[in-house]
Protein backbone atom coordinates (compact mmCIF):
# COMPACT_ATOMS: atom_id res chain seq x y z
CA UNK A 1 -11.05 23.07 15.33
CA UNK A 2 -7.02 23.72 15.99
CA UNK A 3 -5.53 23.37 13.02
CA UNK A 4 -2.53 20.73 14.79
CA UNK A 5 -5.47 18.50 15.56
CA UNK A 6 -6.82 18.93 12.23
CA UNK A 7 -3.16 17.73 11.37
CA UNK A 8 -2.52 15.05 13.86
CA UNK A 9 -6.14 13.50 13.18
CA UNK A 10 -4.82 12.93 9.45
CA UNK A 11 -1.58 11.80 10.19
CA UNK A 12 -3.51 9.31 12.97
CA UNK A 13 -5.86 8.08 10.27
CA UNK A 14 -2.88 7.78 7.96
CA UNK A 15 -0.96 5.55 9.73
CA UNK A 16 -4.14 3.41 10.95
CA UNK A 17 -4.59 2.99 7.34
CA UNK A 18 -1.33 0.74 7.30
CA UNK A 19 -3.24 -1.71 9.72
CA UNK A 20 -7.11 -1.29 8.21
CA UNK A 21 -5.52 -2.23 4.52
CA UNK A 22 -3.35 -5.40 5.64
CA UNK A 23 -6.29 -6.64 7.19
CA UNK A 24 -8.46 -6.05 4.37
CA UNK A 25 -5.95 -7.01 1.72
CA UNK A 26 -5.68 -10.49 4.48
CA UNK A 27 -9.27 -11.31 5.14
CA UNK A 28 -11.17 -9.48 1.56
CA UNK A 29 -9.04 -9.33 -0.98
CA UNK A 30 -7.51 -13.13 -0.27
CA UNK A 31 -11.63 -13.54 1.38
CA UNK A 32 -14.83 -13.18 -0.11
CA UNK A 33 -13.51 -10.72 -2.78
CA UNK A 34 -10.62 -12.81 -3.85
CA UNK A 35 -12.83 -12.50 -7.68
CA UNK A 36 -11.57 -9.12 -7.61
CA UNK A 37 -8.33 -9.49 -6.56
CA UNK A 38 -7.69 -12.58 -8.42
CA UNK A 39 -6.12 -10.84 -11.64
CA UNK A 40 -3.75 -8.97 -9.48
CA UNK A 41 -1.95 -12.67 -8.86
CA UNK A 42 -2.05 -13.26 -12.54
CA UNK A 43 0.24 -11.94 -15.38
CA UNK A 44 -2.45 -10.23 -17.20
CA UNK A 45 -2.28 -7.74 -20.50
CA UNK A 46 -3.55 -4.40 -20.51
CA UNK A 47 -2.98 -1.56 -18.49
CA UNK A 48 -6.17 -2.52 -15.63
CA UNK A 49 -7.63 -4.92 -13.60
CA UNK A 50 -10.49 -5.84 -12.02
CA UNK A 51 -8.34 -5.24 -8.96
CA UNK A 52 -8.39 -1.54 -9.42
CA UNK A 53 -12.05 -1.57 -8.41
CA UNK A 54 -10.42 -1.72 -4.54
CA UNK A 55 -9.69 2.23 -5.64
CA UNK A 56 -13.39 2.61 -5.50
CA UNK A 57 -13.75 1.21 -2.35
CA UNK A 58 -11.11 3.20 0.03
CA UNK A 59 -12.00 6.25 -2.07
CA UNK A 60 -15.61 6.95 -1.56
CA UNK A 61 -15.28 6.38 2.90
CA UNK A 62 -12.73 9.19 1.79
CA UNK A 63 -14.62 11.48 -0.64
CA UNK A 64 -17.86 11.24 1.85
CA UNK A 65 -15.87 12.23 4.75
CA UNK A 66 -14.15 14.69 3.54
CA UNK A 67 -17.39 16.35 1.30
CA UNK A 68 -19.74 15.86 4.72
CA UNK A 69 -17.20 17.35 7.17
CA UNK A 70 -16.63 20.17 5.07
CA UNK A 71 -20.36 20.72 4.59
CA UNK A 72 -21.76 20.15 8.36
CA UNK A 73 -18.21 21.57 9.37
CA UNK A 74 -17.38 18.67 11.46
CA UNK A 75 -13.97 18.94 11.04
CA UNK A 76 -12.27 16.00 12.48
CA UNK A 77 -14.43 13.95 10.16
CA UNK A 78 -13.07 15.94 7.12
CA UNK A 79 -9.51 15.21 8.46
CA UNK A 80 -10.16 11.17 8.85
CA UNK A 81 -11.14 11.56 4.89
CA UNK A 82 -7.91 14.09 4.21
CA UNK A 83 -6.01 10.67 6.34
CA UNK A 84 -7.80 8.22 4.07
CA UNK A 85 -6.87 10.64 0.78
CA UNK A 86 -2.95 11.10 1.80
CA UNK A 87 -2.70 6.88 2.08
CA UNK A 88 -4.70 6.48 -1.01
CA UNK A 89 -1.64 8.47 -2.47
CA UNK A 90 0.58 6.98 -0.83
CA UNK A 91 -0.53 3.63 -2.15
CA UNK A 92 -0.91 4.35 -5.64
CA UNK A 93 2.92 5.88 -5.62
CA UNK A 94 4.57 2.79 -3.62
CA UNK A 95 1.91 -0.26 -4.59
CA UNK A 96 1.81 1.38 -8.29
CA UNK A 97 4.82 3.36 -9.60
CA UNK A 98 7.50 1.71 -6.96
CA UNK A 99 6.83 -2.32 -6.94
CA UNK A 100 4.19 -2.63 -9.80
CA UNK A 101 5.65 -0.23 -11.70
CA UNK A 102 2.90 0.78 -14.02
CA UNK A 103 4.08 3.89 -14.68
CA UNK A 104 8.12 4.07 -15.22
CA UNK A 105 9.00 6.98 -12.71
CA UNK A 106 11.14 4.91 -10.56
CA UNK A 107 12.70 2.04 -11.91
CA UNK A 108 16.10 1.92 -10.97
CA UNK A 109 16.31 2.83 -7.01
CA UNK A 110 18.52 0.89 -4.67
CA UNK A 111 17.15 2.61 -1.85
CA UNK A 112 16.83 -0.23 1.14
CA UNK A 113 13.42 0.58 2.10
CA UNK A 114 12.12 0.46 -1.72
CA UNK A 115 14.47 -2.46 -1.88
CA UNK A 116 12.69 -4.01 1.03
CA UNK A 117 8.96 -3.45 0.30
CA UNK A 118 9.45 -4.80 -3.15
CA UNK A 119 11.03 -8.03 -2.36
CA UNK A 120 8.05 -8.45 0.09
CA UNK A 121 5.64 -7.69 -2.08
CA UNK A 122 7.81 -10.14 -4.78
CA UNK A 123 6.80 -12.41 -1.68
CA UNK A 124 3.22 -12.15 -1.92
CA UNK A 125 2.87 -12.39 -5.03
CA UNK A 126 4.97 -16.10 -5.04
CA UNK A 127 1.63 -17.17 -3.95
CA UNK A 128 -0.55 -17.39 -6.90
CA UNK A 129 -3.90 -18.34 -5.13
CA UNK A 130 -5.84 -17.18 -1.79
CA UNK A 131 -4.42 -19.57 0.60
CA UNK A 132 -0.78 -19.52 2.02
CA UNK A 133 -0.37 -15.36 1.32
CA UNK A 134 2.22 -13.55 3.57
CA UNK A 135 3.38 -9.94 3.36
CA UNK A 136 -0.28 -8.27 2.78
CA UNK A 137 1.10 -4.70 4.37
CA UNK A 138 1.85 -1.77 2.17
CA UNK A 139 4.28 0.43 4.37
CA UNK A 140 5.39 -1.85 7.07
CA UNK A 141 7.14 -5.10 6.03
CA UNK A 142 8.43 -7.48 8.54
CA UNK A 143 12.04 -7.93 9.56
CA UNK A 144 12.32 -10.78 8.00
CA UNK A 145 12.54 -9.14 4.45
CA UNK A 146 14.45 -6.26 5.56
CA UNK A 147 17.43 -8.84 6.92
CA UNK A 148 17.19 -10.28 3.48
CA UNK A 149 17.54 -6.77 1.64
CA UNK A 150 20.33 -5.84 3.89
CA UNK A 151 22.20 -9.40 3.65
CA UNK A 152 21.76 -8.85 -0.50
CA UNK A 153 23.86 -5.62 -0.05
CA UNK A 154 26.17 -6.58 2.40
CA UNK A 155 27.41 -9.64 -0.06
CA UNK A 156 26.80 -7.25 -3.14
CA UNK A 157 29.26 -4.32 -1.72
CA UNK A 158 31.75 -7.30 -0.47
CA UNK A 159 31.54 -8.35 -3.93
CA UNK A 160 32.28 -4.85 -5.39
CA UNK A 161 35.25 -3.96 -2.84
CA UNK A 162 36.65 -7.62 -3.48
């Protein structure tokens, strides 16, 4: 296999990753496996919940692609997995360090897109049950909270230059 579709395969199963987890953060997590995702809603101690068991379940799709590919050397499997592995890190850094902040890399950013995701995911998580959700993306957040985040600083830097 070329290694640029090797490349563009991952980068394509990256960014259908955006799409594959608002669905199934839409119609699983807030769906039949709202049990597990419950706790995530909830101010909770402790450092885990049972919400952490989703890890589990975009991991091992990864882990088998990626272990099968490389063994049958069906390569463009192995990349879908490598796809799979680069959003799984991308989630834990933006869903976990960014807005959750679990671990305190990045707490004090006024960068507009962190800005942005985090007040939609502030959004979401108004809603404390299954019903009435919005904002179940990762990524790619609607316009809606990126005219808020840009409104905030508008009137903040007014407020400074005033």
């Amino acid at each position: 296999m070329h290694p640029l579709l090797f490349i563009l395969i991952i980068l394509g199963t990256f960014s259908i990753m955006e799409g594959i987890t608002w669905l199934t953060h839409r119609y699983v997590m807030h769906g039949f496996l709202w049990y597990l995702h419950e706790d995530h809603h909830q101010p909770r101690p402790g450092t885990f919940e049972k919400n952490d068991a989703f890890f589990l379940i975009f991991a091992i799709p990864s882990w088998l692609c990626i272990m099968l590919g490389l063994q049958k050397e069906v390569y463009w499997v192995a990349a879908i997995g490598f796809g799979i592995l680069m959003y799984g890190l991308a989630y834990f850094i933006v869903h976990e360090v960014i807005i959750h902040q679990r671990f305190k890399w990045f707490t004090r950013s006024n960068n507009v897109y962190i800005r942005t995701i985090r007040w939609a995911h502030k959004m979401h998580h108004k809603h404390t049950g299954k019903e009435d959700g919005e904002s179940f993306g990762m990524l790619v957040v609607a316009k809606k909270y990126w005219d808020k985040v840009r409104a905030d600083k508008k009137r903040n830097d007014n407020n400074v230059n005033a």
